[in-house]
Protein backbone atom coordinates (compact mmCIF):
# COMPACT_ATOMS: atom_id res chain seq x y z
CA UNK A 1 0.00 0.00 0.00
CA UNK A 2 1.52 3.29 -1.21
CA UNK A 3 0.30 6.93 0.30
CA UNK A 4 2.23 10.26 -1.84
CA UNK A 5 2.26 13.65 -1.86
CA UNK A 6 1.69 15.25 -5.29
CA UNK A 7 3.74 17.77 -6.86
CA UNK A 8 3.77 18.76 -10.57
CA UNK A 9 3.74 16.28 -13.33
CA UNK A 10 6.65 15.35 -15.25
CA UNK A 11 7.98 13.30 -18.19
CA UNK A 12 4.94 10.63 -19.52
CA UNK A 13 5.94 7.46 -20.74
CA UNK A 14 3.36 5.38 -22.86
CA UNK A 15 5.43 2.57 -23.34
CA UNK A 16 3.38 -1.13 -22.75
CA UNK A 17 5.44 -2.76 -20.10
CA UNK A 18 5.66 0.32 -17.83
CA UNK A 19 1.61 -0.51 -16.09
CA UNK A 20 1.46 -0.47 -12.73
CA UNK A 21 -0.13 -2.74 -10.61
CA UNK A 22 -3.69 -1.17 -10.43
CA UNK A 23 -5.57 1.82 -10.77
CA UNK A 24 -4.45 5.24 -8.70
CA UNK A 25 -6.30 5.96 -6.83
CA UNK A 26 -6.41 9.87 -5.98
CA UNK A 27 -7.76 11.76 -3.06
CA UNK A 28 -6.90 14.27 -0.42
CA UNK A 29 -5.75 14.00 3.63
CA UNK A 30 -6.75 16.87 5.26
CA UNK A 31 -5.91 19.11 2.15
CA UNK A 32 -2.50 17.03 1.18
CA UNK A 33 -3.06 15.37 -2.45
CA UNK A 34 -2.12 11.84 -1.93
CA UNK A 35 -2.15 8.81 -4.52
CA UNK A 36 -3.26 5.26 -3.06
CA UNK A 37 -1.95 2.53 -5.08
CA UNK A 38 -1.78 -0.71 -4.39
CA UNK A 39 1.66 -2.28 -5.26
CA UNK A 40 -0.04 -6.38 -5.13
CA UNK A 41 -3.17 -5.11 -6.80
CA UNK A 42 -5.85 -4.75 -4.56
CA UNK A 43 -6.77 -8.24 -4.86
CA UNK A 44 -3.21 -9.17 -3.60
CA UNK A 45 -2.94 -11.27 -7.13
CA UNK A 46 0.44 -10.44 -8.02
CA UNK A 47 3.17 -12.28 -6.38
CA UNK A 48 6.12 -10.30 -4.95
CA UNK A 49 8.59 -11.46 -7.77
CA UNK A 50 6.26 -9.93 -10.74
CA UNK A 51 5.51 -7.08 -9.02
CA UNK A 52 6.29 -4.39 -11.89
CA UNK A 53 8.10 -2.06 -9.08
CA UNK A 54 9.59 0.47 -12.44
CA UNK A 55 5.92 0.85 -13.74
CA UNK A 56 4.77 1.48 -9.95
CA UNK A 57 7.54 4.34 -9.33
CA UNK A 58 7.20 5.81 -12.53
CA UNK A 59 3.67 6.19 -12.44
CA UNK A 60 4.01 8.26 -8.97
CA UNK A 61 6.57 10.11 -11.08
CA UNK A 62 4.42 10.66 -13.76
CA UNK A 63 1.80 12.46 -11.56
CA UNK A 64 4.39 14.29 -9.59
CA UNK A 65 4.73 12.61 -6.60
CA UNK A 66 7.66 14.08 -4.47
CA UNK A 67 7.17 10.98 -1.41
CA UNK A 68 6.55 7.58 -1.23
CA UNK A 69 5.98 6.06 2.19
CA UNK A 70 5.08 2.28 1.82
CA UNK A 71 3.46 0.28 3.74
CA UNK A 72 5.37 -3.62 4.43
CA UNK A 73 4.31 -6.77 5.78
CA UNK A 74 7.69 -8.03 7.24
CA UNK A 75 9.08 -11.13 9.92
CA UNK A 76 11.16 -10.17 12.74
CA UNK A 77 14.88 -11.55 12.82
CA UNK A 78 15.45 -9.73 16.41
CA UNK A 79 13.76 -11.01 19.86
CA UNK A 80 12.86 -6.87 20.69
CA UNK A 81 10.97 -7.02 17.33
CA UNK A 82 8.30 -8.55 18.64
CA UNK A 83 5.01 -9.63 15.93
CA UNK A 84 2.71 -5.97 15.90
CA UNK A 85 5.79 -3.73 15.99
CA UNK A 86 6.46 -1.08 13.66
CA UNK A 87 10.16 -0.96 12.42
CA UNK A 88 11.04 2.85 9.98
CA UNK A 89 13.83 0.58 8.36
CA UNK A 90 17.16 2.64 7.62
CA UNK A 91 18.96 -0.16 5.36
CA UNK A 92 18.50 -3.04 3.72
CA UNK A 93 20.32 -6.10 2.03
CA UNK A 94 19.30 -7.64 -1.70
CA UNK A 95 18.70 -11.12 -2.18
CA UNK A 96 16.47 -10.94 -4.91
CA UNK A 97 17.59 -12.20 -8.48
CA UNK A 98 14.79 -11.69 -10.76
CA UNK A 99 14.32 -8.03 -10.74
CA UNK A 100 15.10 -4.58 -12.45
CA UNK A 101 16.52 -2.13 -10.78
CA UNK A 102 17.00 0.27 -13.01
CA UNK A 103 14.75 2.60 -15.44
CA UNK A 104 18.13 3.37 -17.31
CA UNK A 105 17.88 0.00 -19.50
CA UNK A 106 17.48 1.33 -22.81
CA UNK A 107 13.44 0.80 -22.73
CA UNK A 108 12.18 4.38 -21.82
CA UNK A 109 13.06 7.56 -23.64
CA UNK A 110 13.30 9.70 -20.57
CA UNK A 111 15.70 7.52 -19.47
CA UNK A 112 19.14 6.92 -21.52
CA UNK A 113 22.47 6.21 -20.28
CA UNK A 114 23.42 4.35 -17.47
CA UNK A 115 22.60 5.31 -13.55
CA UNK A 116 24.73 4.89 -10.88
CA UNK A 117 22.86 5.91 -7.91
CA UNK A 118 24.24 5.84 -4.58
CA UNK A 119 22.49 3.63 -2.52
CA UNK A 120 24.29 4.26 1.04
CA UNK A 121 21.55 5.64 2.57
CA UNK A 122 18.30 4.37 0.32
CA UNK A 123 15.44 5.97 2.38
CA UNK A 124 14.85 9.46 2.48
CA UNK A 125 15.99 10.16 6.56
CA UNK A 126 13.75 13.68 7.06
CA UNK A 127 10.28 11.52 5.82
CA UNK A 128 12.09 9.08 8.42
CA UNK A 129 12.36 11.48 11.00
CA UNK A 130 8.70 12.59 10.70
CA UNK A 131 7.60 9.37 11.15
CA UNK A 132 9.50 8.02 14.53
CA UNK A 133 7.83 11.48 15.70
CA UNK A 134 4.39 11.05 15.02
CA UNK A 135 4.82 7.35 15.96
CA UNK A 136 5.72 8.35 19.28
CA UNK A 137 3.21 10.74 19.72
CA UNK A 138 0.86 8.33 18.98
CA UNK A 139 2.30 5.76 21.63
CA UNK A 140 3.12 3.03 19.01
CA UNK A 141 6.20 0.52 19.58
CA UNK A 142 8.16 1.42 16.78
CA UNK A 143 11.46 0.86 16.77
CA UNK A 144 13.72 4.12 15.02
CA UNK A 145 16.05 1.57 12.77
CA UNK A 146 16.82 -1.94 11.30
CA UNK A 147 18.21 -3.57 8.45
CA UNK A 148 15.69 -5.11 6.10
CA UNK A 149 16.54 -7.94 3.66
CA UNK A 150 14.66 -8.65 1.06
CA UNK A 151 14.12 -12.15 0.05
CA UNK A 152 12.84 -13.00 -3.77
CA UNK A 153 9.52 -14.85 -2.26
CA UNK A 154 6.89 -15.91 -3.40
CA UNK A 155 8.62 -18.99 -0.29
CA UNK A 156 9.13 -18.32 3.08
CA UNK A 157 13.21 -18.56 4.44
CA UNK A 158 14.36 -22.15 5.10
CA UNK A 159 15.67 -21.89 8.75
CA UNK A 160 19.64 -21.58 7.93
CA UNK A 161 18.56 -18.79 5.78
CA UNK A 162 17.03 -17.29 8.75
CA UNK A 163 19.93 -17.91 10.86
CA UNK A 164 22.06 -16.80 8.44
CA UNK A 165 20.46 -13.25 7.65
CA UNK A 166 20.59 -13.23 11.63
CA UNK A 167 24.00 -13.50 11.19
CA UNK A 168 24.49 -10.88 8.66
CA UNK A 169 23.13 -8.23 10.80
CA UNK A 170 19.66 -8.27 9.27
CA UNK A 171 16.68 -7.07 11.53
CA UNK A 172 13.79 -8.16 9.56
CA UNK A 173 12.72 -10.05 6.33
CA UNK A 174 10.02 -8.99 3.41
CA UNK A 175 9.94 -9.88 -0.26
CA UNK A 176 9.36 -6.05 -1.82
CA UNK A 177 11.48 -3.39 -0.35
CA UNK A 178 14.16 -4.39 -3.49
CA UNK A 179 14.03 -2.30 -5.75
CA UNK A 180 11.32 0.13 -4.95
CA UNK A 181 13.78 2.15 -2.46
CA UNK A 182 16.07 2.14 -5.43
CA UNK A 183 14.03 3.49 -8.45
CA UNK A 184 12.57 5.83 -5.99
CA UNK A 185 16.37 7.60 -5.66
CA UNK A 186 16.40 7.26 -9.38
CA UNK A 187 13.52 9.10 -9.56
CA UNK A 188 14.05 11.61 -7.55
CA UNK A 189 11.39 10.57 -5.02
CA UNK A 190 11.58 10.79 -0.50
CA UNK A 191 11.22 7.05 0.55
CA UNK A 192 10.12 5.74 3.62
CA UNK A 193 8.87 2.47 4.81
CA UNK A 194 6.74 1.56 7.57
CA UNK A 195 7.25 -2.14 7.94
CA UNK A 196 4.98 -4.09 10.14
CA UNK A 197 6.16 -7.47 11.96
CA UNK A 198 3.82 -10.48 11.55
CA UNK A 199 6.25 -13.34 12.98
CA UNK A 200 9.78 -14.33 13.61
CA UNK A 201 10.32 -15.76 10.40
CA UNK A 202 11.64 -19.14 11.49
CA UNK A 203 14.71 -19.09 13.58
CA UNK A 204 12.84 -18.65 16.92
CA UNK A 205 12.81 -22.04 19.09
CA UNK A 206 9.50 -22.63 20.40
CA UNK A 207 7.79 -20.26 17.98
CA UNK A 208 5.36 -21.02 15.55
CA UNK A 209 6.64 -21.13 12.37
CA UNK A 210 5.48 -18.15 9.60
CA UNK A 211 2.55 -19.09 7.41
CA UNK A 212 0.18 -16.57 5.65
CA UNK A 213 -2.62 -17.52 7.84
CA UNK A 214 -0.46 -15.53 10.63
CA UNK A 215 0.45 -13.07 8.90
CA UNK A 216 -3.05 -12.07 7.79
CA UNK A 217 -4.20 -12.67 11.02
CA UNK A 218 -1.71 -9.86 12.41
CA UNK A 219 -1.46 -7.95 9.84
CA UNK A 220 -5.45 -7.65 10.10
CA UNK A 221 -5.47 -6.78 14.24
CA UNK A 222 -2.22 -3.82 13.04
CA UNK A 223 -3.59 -2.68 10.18
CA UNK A 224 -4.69 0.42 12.18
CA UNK A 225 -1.59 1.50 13.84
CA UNK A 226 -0.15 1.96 10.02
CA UNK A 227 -3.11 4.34 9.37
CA UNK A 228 -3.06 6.27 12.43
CA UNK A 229 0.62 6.95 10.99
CA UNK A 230 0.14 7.65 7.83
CA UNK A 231 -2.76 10.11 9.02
CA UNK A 232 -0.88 11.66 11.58
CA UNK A 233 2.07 12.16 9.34
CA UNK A 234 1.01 13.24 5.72
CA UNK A 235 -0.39 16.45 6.99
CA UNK A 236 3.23 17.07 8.71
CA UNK A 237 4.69 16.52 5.59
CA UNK A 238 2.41 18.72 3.80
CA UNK A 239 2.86 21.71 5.95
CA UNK A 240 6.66 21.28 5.92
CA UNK A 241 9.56 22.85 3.24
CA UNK A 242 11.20 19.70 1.32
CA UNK A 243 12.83 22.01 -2.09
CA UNK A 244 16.22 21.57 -0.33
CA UNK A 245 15.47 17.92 0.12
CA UNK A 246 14.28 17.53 -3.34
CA UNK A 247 16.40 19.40 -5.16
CA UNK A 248 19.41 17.11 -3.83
CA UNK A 249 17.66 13.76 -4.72
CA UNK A 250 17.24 14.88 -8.37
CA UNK A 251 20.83 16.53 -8.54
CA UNK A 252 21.90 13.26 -7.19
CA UNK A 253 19.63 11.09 -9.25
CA UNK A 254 21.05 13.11 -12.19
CA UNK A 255 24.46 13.54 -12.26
CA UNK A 256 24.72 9.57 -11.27
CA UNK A 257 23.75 9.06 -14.74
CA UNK A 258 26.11 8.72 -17.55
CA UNK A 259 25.48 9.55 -21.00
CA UNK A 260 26.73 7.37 -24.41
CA UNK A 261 29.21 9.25 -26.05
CA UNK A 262 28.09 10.21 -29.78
């Protein structure tokens, strides 16, 4: 689930294999125009692996979207993430294998050469920062940072996986923050992710193992804490100057691309 700001439009790309998941869906929160779309379609048919995450981003791009804060469904790899937390992630690790991650491939016209883009820091830390405020306002548990690696799904981790991103310093585990934090710095966008524990994956003894029937299940009883944040915080954002903010993701989004020589 995917709540934006809107800005001005920019560059419109007709080409076929750039559609986005579903409809968008637009509206207003408390005077802030915001863009619902929903990145599974909003019949949850469309597994995390053919997820078209480029069409997605450039579609908010399209209409001018200057943030993305995404909602995540996500298993906890740390005892103090417990299932019902809320976890602004800060980093995360790849282990997907199927998926672009770039719009510079040669496909779109507003997109030639080759990009780049620093991913260091992949999620925008002021939409961060507004967050872990309004979350605390509102009394959630949410914890201010973790490491998220993202798995290619549509499985669950066997349990040495789990272990093993343990090992690596991981926090939690989801199948769609790669490479939506990534084309959002190519285009230009403030990322943030609200990621919502449903289980301990499968490397906690005595703990049921993850299955989608838990998941749902929690995901159903949390489902309001992520809108009470979202609520809470669009209007913040709204009210608040970002050209500084912006102005460096598109300098840096553009002068990480390089151009073919003619």
């Amino acid at each position: 689930m995917w709540i934006l700001r809107l800005a001005r439009c920019s560059c419109r790309h007709s080409n076929g294999t750039f559609q986005p998941s579903d409809a968008l869906i637009l509206g207003k929160i408390k005077n802030v125009d915001c863009i619902l779309l929903a990145r599974h379609g909003r019949q949850h048919s469309i597994m995390p692996s053919e997820v078209n995450y480029r069409a997605n981003i450039w579609a908010l791009k399209e209409e001018g979207c200057t943030h993305v804060i995404v909602t995540t469904a996500c298993g906890s790899l740390r005892e103090e993430i417990r299932p019902g937390d809320i976890v602004i992630i800060d980093q995360f690790i790849d282990r997907t294998t199927k998926r672009p991650q770039t719009f510079y491939d040669g496909t779109s016209p507003c997109a030639r050469g080759v990009c780049h883009i620093p991913a260091a820091d992949p999620f925008c830390p002021k939409t961060r920062q507004v967050l872990l405020e309004n979350a605390k306002k509102l009394g959630l548990r949410c914890h201010s940072k973790g490491t998220m690696v993202t798995i290619e799904g549509p499985r669950f981790s066997s349990r040495a996986e789990s272990f093993m991103f343990r090992a690596w310093g991981a926090d939690v585990i989801n199948m769609t923050t790669v490479p939506e934090a990534v084309l959002a710095k190519e285009a230009g966008i403030c990322y943030a992710s609200i990621a919502l524990a449903t289980d301990y994956d499968c490397w906690k003894e005595n703990e049921e193992e993850v299955s989608v029937d838990r998941v749902l299940k929690i995901l159903k009883e949390n489902g309001n804490k992520a809108k009470s944040l979202l609520l809470s915080t669009i209007p913040q954002i709204g009210s608040m100057e970002w050209s500084e903010t912006l102005r460096t993701l598109k300098d840096m989004a553009q002068f990480s691309v390089l151009l073919p020589k003619h």
